[in-house]
PDB file of N, CA and C in Angstrom:
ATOM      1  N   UNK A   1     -10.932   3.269   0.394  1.00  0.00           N
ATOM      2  CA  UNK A   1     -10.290   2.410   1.366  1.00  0.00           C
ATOM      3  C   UNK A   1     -11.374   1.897   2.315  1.00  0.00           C
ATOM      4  N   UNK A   2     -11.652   0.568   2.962  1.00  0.00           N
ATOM      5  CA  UNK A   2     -12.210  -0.129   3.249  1.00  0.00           C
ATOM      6  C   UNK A   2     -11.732  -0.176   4.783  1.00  0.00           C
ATOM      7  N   UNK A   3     -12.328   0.274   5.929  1.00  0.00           N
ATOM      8  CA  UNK A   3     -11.614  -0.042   7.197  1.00  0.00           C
ATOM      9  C   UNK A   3     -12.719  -1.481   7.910  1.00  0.00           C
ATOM     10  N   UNK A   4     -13.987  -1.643   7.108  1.00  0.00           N
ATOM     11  CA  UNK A   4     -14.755  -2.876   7.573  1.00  0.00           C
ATOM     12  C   UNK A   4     -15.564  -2.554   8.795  1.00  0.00           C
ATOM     13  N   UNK A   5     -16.024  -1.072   8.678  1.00  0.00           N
ATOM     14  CA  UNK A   5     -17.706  -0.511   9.400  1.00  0.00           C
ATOM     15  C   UNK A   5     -18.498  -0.263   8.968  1.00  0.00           C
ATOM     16  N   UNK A   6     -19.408  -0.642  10.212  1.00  0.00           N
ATOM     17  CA  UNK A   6     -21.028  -0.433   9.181  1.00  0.00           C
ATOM     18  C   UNK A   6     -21.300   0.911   9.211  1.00  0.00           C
ATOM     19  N   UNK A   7     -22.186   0.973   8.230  1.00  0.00           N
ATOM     20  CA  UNK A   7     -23.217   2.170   8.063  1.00  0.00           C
ATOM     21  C   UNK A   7     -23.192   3.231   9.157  1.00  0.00           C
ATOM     22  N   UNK A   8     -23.749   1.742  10.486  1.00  0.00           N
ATOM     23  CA  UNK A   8     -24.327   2.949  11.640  1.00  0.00           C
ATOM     24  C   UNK A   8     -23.145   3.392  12.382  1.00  0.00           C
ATOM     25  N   UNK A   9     -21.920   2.860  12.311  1.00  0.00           N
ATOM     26  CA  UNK A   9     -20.638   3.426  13.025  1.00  0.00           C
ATOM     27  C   UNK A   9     -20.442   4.684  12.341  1.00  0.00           C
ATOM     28  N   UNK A  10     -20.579   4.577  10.862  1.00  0.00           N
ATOM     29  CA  UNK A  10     -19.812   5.571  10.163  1.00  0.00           C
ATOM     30  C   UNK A  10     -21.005   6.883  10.613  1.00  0.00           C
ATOM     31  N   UNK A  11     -22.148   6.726  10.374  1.00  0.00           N
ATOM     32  CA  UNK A  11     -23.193   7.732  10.429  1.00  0.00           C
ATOM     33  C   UNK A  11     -23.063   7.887  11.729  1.00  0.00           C
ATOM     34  N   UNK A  12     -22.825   7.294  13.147  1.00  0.00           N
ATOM     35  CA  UNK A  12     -22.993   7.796  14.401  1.00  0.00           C
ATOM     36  C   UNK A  12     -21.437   8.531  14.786  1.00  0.00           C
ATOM     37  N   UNK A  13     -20.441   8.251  13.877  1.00  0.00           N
ATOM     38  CA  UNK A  13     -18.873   8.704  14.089  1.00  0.00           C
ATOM     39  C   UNK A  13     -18.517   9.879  13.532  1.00  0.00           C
ATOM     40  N   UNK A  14     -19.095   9.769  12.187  1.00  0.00           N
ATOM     41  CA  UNK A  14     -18.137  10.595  11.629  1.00  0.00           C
ATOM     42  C   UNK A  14     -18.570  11.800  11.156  1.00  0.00           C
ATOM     43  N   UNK A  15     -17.575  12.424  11.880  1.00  0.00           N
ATOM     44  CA  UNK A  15     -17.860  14.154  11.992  1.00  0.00           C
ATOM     45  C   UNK A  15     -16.625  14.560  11.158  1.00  0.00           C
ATOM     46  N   UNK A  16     -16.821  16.330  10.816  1.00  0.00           N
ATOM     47  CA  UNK A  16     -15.628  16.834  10.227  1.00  0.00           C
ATOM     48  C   UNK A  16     -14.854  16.600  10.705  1.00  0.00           C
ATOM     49  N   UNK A  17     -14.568  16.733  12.082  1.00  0.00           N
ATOM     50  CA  UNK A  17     -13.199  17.126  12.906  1.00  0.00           C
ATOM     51  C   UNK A  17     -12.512  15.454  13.014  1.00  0.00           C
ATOM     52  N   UNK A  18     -13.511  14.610  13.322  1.00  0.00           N
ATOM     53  CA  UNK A  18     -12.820  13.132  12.961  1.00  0.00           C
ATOM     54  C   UNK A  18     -12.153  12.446  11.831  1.00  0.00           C
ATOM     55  N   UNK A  19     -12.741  13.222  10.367  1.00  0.00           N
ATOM     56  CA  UNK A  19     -12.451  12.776   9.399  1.00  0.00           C
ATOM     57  C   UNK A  19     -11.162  14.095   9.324  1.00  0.00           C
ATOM     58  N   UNK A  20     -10.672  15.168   9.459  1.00  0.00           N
ATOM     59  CA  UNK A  20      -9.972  15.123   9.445  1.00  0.00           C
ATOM     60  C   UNK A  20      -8.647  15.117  10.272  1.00  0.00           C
ATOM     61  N   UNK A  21      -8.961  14.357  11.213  1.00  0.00           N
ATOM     62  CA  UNK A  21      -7.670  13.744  12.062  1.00  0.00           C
ATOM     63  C   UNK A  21      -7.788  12.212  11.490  1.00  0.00           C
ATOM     64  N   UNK A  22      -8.310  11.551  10.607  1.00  0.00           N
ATOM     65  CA  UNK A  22      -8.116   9.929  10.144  1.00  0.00           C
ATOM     66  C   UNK A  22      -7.265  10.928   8.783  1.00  0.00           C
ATOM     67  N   UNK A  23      -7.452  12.001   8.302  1.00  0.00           N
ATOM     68  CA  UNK A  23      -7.127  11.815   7.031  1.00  0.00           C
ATOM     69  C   UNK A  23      -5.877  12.579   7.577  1.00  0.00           C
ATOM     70  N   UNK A  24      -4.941  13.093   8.404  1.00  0.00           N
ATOM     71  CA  UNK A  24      -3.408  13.599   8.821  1.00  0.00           C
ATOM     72  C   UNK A  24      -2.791  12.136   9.528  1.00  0.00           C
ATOM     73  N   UNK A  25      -3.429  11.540  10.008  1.00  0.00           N
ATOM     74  CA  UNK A  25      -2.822  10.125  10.500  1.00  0.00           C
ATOM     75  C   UNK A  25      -2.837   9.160   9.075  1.00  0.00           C
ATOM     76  N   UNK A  26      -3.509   8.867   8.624  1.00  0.00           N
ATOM     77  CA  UNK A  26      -3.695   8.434   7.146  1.00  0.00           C
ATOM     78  C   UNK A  26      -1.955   8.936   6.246  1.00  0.00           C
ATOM     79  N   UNK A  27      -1.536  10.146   5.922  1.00  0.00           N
ATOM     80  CA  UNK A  27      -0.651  10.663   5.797  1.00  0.00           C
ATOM     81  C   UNK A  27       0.343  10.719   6.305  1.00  0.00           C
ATOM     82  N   UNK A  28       0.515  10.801   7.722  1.00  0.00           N
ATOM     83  CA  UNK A  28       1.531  10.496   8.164  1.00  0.00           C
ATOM     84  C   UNK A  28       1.869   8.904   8.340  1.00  0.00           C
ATOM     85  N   UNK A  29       1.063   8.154   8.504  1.00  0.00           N
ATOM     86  CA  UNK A  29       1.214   7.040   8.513  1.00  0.00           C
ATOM     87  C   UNK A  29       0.275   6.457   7.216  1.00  0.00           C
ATOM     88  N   UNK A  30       0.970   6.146   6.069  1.00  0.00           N
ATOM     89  CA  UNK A  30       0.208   5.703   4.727  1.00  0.00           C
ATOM     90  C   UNK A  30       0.310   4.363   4.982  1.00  0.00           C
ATOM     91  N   UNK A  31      -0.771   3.628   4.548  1.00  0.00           N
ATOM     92  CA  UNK A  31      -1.092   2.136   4.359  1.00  0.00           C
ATOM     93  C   UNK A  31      -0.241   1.168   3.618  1.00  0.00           C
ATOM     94  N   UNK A  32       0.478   0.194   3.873  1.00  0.00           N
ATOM     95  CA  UNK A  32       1.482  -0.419   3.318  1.00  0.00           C
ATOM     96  C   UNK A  32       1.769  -0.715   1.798  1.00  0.00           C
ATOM     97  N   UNK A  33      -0.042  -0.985   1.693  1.00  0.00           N
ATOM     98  CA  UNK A  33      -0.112  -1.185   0.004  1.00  0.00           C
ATOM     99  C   UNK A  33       0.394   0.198  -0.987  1.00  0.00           C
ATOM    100  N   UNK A  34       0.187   1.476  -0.307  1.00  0.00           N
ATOM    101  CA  UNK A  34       0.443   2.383  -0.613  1.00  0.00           C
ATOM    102  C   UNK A  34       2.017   3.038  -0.514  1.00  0.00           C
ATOM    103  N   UNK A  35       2.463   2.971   0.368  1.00  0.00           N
ATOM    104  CA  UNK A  35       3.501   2.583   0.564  1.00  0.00           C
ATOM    105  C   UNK A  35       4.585   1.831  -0.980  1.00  0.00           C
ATOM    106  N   UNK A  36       4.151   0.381  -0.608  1.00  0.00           N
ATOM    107  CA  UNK A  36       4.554  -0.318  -1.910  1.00  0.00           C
ATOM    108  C   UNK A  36       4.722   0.222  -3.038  1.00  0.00           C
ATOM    109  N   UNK A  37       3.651   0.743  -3.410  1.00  0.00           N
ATOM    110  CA  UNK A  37       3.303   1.168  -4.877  1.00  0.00           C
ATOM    111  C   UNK A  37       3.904   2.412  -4.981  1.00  0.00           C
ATOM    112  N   UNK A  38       4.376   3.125  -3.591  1.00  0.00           N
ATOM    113  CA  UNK A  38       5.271   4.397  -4.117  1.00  0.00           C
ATOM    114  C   UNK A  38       6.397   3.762  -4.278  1.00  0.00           C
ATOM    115  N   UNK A  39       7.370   2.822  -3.185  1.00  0.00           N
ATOM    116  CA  UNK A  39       8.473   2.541  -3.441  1.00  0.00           C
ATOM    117  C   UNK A  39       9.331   1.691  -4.903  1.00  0.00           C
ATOM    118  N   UNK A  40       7.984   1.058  -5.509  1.00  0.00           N
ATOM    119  CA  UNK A  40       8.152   0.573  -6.762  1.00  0.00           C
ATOM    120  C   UNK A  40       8.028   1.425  -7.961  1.00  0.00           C
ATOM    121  N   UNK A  41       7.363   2.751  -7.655  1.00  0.00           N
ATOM    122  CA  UNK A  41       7.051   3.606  -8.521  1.00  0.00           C
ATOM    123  C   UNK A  41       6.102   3.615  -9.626  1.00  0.00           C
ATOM    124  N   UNK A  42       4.794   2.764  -8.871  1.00  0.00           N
ATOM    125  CA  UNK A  42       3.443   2.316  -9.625  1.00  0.00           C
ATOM    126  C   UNK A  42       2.825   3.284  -9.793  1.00  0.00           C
ATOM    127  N   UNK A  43       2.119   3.530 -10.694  1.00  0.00           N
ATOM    128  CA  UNK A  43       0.759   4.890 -11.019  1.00  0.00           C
ATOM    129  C   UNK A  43      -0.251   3.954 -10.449  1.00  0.00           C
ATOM    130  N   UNK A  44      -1.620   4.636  -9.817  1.00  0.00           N
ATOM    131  CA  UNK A  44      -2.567   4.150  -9.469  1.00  0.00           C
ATOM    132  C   UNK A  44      -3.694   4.004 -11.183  1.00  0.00           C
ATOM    133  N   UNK A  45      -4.096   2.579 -11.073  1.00  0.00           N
ATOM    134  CA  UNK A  45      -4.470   2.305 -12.239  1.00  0.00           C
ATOM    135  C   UNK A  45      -3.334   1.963 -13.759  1.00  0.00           C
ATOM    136  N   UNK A  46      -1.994   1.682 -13.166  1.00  0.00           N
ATOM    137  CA  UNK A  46      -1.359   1.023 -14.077  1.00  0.00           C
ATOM    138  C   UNK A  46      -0.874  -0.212 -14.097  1.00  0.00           C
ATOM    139  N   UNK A  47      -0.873  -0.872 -16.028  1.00  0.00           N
ATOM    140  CA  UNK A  47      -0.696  -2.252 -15.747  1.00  0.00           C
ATOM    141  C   UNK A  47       0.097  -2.945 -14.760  1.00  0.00           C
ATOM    142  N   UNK A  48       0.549  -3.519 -13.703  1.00  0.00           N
ATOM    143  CA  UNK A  48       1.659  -4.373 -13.827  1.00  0.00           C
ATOM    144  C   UNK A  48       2.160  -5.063 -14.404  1.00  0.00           C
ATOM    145  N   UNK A  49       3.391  -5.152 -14.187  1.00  0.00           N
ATOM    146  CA  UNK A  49       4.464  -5.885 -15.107  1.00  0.00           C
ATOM    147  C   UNK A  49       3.897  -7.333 -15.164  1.00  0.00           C
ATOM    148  N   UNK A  50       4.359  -8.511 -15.986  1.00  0.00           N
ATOM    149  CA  UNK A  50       3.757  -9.852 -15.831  1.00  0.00           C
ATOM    150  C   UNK A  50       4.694 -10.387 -15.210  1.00  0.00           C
ATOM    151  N   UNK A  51       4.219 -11.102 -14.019  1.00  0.00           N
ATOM    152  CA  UNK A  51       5.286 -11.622 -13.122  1.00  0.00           C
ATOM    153  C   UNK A  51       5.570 -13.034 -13.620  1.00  0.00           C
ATOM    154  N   UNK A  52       6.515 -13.742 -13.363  1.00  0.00           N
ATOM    155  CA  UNK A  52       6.669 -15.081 -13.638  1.00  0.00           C
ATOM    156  C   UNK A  52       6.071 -15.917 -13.022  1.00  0.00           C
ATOM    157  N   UNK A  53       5.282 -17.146 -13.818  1.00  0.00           N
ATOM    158  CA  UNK A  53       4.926 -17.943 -13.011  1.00  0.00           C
ATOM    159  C   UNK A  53       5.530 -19.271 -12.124  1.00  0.00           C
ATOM    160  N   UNK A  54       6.742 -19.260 -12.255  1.00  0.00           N
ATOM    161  CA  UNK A  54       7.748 -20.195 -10.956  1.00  0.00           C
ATOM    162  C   UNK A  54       7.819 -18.881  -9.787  1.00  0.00           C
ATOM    163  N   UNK A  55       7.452 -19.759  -9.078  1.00  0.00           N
ATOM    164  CA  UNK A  55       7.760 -19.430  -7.717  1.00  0.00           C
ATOM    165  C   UNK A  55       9.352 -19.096  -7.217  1.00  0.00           C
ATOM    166  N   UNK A  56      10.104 -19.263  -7.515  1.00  0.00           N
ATOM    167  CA  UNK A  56      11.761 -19.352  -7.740  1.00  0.00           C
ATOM    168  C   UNK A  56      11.929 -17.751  -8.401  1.00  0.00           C
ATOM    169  N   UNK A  57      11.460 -17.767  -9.599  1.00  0.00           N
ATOM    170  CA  UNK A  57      11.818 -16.955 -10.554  1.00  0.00           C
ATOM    171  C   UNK A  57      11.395 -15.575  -9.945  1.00  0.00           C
ATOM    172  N   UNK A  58       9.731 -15.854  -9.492  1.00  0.00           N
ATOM    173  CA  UNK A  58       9.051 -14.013  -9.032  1.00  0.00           C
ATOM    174  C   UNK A  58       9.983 -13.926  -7.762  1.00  0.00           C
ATOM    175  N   UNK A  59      10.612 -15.186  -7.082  1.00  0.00           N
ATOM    176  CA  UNK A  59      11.384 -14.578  -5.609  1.00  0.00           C
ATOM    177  C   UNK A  59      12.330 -13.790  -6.177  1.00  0.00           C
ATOM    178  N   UNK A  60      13.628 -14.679  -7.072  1.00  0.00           N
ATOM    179  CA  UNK A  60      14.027 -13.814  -7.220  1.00  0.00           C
ATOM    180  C   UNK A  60      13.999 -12.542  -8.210  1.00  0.00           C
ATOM    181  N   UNK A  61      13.021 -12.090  -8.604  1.00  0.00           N
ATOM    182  CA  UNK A  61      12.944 -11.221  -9.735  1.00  0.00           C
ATOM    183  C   UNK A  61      12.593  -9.808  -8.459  1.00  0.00           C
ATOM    184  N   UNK A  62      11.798 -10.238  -6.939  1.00  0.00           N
ATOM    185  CA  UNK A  62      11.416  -9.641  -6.081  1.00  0.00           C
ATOM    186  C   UNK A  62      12.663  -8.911  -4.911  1.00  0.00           C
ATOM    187  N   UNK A  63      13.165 -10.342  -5.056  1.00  0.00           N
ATOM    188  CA  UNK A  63      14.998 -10.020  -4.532  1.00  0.00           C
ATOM    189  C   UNK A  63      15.920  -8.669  -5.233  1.00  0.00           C
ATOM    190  N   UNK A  64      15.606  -9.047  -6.347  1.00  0.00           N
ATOM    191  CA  UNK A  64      16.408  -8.139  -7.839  1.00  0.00           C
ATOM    192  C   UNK A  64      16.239  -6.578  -7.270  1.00  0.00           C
ATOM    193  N   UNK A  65      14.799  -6.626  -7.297  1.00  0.00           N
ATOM    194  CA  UNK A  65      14.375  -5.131  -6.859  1.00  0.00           C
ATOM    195  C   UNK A  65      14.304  -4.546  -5.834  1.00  0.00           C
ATOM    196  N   UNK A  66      14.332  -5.320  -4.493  1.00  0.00           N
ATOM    197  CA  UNK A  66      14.523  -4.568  -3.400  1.00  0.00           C
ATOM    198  C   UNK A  66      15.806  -4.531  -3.448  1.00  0.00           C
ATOM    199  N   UNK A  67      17.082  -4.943  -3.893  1.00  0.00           N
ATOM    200  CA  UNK A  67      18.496  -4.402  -3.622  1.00  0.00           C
ATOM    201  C   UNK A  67      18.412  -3.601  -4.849  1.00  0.00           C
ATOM    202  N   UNK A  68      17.830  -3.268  -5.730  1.00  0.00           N
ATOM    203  CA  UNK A  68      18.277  -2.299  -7.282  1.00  0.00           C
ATOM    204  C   UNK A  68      17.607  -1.193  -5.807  1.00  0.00           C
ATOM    205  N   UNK A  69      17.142  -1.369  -5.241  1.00  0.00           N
ATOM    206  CA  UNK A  69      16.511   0.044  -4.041  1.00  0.00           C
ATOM    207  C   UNK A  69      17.296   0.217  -2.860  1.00  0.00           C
ATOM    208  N   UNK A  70      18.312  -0.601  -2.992  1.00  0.00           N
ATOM    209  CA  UNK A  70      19.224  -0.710  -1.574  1.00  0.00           C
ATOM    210  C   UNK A  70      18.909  -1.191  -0.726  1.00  0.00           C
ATOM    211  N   UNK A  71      17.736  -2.683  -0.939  1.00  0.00           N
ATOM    212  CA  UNK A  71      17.883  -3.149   0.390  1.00  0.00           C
ATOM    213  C   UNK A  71      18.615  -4.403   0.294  1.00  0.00           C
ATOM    214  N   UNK A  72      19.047  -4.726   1.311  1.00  0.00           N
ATOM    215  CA  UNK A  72      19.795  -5.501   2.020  1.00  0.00           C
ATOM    216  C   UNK A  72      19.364  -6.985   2.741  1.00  0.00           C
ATOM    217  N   UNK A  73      19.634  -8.038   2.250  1.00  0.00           N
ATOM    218  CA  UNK A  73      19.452  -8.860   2.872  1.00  0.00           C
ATOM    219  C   UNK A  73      20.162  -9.464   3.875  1.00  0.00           C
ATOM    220  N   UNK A  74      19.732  -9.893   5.120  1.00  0.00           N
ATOM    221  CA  UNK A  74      20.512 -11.261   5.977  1.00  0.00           C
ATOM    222  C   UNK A  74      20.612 -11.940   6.390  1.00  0.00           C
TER     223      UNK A  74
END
């Protein structure tokens, strides 16, 4: 995971005790992409499905699946 610091932040920051309070906040609060990929039920490193290429079609094919999960639109 990529947070976009340099070298000398990471080498002047990061200590045990920092890395592990990023990695219990990390967990309690997981990254959206991550997130996603649990709620869809993706393996890390598996194909995705082939989405359609109309714009119409992936909405609603995207629609399909957040209510097959119970969500709700309004």
């Amino acid at each position: 995971m990529s947070f976009g610091w340099s070298w000398e932040f990471v080498e002047g920051r990061l200590d045990q005790d920092w890395l592990g309070d990023m990695n219990r906040s990390l967990r309690r609060h997981p990254p959206v992409h991550l997130l996603v990929r649990s709620l869809f039920q993706v393996e890390e490193g598996e194909d995705e499905p082939d989405a359609p290429e109309d714009d119409d079609a992936r909405r609603s094919q995207f629609i399909e699946a957040f209510r097959g999960l119970g969500g709700t639109l309004h």
